[in-house]
C-alpha atoms as a PDB file:
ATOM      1  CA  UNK A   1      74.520 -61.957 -17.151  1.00  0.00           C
ATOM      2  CA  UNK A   2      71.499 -63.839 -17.930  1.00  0.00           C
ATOM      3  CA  UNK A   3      67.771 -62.247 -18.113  1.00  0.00           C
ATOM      4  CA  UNK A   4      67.042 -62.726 -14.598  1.00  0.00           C
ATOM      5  CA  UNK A   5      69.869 -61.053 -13.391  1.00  0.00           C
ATOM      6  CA  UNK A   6      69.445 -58.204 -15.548  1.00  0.00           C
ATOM      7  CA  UNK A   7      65.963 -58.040 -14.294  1.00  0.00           C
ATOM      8  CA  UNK A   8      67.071 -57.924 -10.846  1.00  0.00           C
ATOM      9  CA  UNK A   9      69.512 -55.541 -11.290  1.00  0.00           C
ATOM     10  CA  UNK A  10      67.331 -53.036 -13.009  1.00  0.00           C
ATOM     11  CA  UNK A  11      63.993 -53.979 -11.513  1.00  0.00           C
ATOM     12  CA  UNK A  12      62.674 -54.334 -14.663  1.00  0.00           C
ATOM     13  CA  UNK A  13      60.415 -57.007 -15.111  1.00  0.00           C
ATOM     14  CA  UNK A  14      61.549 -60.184 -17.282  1.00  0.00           C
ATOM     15  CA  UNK A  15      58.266 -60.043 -19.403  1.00  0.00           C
ATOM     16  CA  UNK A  16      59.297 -55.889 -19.937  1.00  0.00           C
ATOM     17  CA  UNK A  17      62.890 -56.920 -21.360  1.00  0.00           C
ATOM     18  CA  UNK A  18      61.998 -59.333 -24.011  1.00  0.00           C
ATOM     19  CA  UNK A  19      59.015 -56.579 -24.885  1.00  0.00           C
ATOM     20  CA  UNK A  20      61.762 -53.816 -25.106  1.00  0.00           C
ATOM     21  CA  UNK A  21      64.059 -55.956 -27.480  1.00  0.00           C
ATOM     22  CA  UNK A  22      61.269 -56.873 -29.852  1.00  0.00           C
ATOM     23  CA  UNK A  23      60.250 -53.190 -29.881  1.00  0.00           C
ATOM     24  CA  UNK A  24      64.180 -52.404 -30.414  1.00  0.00           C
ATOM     25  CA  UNK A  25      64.563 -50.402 -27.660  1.00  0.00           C
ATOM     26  CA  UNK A  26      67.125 -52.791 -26.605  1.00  0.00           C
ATOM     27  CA  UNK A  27      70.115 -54.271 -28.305  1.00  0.00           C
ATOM     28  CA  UNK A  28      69.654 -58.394 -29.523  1.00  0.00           C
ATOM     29  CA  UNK A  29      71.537 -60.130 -26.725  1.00  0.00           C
ATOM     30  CA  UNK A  30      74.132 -62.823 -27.926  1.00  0.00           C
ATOM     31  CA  UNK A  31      73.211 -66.488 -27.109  1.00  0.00           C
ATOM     32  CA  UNK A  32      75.206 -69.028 -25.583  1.00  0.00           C
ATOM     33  CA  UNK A  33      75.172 -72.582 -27.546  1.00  0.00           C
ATOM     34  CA  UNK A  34      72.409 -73.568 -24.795  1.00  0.00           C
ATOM     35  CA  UNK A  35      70.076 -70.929 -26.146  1.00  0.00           C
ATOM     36  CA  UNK A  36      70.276 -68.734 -23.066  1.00  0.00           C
ATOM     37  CA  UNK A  37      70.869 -64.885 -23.915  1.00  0.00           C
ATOM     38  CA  UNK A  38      73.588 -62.986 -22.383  1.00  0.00           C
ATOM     39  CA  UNK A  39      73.510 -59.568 -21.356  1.00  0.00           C
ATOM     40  CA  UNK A  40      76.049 -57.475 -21.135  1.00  0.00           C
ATOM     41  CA  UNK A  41      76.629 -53.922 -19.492  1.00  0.00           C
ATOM     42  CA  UNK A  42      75.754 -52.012 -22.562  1.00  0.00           C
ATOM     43  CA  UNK A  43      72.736 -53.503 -21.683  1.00  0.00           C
ATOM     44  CA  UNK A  44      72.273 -52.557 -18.064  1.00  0.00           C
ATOM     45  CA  UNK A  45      73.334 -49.296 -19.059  1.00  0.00           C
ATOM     46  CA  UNK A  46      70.892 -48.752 -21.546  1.00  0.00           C
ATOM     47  CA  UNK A  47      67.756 -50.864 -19.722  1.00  0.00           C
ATOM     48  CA  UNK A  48      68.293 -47.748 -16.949  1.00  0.00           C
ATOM     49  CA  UNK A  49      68.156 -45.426 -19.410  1.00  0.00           C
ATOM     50  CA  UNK A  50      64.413 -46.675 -20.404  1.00  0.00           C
ATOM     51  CA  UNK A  51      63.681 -47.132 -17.112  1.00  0.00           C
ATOM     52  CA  UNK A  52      64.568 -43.772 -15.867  1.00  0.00           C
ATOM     53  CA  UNK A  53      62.493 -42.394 -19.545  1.00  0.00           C
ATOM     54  CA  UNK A  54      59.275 -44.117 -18.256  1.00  0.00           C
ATOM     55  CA  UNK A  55      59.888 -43.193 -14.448  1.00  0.00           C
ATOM     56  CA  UNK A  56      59.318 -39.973 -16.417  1.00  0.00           C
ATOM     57  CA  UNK A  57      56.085 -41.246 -18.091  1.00  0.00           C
ATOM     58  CA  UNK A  58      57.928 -40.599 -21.479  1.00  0.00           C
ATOM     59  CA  UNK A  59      55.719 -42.655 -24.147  1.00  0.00           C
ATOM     60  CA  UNK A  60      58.112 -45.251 -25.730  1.00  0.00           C
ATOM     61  CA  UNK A  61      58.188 -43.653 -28.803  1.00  0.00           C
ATOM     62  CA  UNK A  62      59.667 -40.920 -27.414  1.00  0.00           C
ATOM     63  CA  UNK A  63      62.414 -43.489 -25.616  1.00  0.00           C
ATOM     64  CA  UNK A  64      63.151 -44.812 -29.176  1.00  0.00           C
ATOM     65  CA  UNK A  65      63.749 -41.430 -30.239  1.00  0.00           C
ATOM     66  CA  UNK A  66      65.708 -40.183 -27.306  1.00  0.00           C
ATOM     67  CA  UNK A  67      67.694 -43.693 -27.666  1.00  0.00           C
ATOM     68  CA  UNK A  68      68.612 -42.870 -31.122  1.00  0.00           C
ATOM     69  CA  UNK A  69      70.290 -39.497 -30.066  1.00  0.00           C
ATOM     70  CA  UNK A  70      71.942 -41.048 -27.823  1.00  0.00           C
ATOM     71  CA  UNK A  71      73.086 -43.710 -29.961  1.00  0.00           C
ATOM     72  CA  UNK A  72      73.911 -41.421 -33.468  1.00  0.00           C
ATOM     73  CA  UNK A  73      74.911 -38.299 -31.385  1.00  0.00           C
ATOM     74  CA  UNK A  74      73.330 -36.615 -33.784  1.00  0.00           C
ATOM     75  CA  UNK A  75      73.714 -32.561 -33.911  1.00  0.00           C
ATOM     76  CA  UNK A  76      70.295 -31.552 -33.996  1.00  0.00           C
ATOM     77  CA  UNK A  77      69.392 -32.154 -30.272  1.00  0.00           C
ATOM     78  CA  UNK A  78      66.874 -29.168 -30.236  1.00  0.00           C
ATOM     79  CA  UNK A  79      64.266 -32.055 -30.640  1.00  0.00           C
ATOM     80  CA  UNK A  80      65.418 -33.640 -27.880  1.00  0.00           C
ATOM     81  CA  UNK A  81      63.488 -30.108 -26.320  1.00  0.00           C
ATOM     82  CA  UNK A  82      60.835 -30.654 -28.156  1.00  0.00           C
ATOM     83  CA  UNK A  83      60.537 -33.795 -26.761  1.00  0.00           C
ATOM     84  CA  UNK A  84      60.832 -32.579 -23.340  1.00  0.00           C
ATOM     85  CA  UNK A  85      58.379 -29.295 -23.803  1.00  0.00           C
ATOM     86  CA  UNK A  86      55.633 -32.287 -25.221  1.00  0.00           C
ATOM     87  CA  UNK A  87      55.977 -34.232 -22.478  1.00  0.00           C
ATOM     88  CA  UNK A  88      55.553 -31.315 -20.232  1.00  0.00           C
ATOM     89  CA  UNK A  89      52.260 -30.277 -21.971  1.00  0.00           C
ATOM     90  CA  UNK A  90      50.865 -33.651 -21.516  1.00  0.00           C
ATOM     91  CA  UNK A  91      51.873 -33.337 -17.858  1.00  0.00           C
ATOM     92  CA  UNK A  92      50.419 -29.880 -16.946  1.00  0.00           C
ATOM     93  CA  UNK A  93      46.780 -31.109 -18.695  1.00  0.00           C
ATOM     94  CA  UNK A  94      47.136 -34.810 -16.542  1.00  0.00           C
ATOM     95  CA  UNK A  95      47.616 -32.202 -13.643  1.00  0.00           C
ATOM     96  CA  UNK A  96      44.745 -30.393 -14.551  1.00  0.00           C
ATOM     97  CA  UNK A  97      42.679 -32.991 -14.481  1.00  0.00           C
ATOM     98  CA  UNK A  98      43.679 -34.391 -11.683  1.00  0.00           C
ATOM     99  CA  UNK A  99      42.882 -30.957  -9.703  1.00  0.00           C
ATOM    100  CA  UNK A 100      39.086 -30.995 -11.301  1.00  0.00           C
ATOM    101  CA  UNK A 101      39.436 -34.722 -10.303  1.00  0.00           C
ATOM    102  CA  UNK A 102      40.105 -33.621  -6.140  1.00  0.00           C
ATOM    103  CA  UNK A 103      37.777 -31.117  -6.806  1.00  0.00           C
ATOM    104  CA  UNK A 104      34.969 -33.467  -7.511  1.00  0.00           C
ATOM    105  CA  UNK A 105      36.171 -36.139  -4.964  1.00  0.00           C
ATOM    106  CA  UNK A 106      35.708 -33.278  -2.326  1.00  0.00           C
ATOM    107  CA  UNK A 107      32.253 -31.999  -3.200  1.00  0.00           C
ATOM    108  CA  UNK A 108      31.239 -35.472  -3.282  1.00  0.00           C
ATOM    109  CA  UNK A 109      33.070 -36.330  -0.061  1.00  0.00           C
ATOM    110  CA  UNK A 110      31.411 -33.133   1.284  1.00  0.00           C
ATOM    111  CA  UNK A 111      27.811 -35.009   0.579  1.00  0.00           C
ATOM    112  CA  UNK A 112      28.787 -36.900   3.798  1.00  0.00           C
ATOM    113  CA  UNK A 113      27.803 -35.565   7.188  1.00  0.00           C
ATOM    114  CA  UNK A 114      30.063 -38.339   8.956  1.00  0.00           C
ATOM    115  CA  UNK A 115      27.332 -39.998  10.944  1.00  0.00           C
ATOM    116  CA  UNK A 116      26.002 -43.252   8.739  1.00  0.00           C
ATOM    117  CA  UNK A 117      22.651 -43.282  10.585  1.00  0.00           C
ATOM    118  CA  UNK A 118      21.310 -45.845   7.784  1.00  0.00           C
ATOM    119  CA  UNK A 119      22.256 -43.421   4.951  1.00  0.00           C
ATOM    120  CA  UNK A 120      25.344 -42.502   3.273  1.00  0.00           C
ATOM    121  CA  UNK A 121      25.048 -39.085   1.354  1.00  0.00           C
ATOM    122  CA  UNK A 122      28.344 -40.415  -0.635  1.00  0.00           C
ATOM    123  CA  UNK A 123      26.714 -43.502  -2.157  1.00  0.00           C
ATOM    124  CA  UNK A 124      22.901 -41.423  -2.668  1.00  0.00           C
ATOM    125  CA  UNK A 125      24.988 -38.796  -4.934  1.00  0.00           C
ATOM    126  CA  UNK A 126      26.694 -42.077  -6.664  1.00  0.00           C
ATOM    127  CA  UNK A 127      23.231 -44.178  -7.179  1.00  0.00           C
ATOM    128  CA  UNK A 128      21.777 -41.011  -8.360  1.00  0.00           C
ATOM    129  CA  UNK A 129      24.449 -40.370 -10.792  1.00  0.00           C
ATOM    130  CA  UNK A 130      24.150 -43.976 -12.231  1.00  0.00           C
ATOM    131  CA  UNK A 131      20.396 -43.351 -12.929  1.00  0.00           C
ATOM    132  CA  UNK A 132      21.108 -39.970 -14.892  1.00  0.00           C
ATOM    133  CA  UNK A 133      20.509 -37.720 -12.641  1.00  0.00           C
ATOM    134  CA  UNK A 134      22.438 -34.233 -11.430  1.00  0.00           C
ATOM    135  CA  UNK A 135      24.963 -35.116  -8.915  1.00  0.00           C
ATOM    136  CA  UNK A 136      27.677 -33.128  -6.410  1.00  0.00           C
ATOM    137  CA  UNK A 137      30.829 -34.002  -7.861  1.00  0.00           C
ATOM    138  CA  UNK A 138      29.472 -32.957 -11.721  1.00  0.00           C
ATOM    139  CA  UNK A 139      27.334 -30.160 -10.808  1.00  0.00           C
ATOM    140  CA  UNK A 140      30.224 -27.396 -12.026  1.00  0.00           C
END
């Protein structure tokens, strides 16, 4: 199959392929005498693979390396846990900080008494913020 259908097949962008070959995340496609490369299902197969890795918000260095397990079947897969238990610490600390993130969207969104009369409490704790000054949402 040609780029485009591999794209469409995967719903990986076109732009995304190329980018994961030169990284070598993907195998070199062979050409046709036109130029054109040709994809085969090794490909697809593997292009979900790195797809379903970043679904998981897996850094692509951590693709490579899962990619060359997979690849060597090499027999120390404990650091394919190690892998895992990283990527779960840097998901537990984005989670964290999304939670102090809601918490200061909702003592900022709690600035607003909900009837505009000429005056948004929202956008005074936001203007005041930009000039330096205490505000709701960083007060804790």
């Amino acid at each position: 199959m040609q780029i485009k259908e591999l794209s469409r097949a995967t719903g990986v962008d076109v732009e995304t392929i190329r980018f994961y070959e030169k990284q070598g995340l993907l195998p070199t496609p062979a050409r046709r005498e036109n130029g054109y490369r040709v994809y085969e299902a090794v490909h697809l197969e593997r292009l979900a693979f790195i797809r379903h890795c970043r679904a998981l918000d897996m850094p692509l260095l951590d693709v490579k390396r899962l990619l060359g397990f997979v690849d060597a079947s090499e027999e120390n897969l404990g650091e394919v846990d190690v892998l895992v238990d990283q990527q779960l610490v840097r998901v537990r600390a984005r989670l964290k900080s999304m939670r102090a993130l809601e918490k200061q969207l909702l003592q900022l969104r709690a600035r607003c008494s909900g009837t505009h009369d000429g005056h948004c409490g929202i956008l005074d704790e936001l203007v005041s913020a930009a000039h330096g000054e205490a505000c709701a949402c960083h007060s804790c």
